[in-house]
Protein backbone atom coordinates (compact mmCIF):
# COMPACT_ATOMS: atom_id res chain seq x y z
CA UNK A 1 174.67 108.02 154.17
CA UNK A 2 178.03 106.69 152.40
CA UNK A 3 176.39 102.86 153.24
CA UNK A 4 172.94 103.79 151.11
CA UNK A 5 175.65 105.19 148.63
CA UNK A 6 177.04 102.15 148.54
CA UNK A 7 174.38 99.91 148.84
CA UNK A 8 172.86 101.99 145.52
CA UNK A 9 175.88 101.29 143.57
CA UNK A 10 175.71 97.76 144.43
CA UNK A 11 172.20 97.22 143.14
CA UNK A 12 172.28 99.42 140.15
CA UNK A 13 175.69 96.77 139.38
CA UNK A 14 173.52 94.27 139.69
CA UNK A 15 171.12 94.95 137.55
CA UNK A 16 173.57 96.08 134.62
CA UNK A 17 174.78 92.38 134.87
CA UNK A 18 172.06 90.26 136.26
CA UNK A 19 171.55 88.39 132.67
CA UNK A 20 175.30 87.29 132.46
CA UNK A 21 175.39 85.66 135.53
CA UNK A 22 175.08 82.45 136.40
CA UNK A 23 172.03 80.68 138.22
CA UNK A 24 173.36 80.28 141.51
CA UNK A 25 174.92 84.32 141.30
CA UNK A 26 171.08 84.82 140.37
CA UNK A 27 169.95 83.39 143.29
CA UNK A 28 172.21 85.90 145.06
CA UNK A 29 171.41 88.66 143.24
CA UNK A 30 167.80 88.55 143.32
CA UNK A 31 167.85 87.77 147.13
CA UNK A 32 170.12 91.12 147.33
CA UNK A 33 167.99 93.31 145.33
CA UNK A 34 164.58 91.75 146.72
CA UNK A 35 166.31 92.84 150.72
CA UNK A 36 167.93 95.77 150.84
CA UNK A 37 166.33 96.83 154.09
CA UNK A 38 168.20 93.87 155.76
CA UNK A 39 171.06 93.00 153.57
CA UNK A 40 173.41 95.55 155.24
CA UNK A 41 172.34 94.13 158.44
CA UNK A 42 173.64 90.14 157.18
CA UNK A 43 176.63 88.14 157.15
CA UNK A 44 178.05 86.44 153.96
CA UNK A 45 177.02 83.74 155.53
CA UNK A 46 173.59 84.61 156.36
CA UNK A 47 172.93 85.77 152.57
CA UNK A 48 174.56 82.60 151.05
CA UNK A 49 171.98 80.63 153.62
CA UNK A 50 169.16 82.79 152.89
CA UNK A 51 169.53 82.76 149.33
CA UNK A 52 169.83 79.23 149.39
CA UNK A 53 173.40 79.10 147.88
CA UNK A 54 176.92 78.30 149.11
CA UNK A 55 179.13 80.27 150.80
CA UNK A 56 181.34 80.63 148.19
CA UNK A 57 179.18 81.78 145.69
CA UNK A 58 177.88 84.73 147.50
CA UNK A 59 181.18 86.79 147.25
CA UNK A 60 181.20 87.09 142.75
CA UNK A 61 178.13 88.94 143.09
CA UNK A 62 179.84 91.61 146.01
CA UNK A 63 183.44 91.92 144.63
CA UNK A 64 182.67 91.90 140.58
């Protein structure tokens, strides 16, 4: 359970600072919160591509 645990604390992060990010991060964010059955399943990679952003501006959104 320590990956639901985790995967709790990442949305509930998100959502405390989903207005202060930028629109691309938003784009990431939203795609994160709106998959959570399948996010811990993807790659960086595959959530950058799915949420229609680059690469790099997946990981601001997982390490802030």
């Amino acid at each position: 359970m320590k990956e639901k645990s985790q995967l709790t604390n990442l949305q509930t992060e998100i959502q405390t600072r989903y207005d202060s990010l930028s629109k691309r991060l938003k784009q990431v964010a939203k795609y994160i919160l709106d998959n959570s059955d399948s996010i811990v399943f993807d790659t960086v990679a595959v959530i950058a591509e799915k949420a229609d952003v680059l690469l790099n501006s997946v990981f601001p959104v997982l390490t802030k």
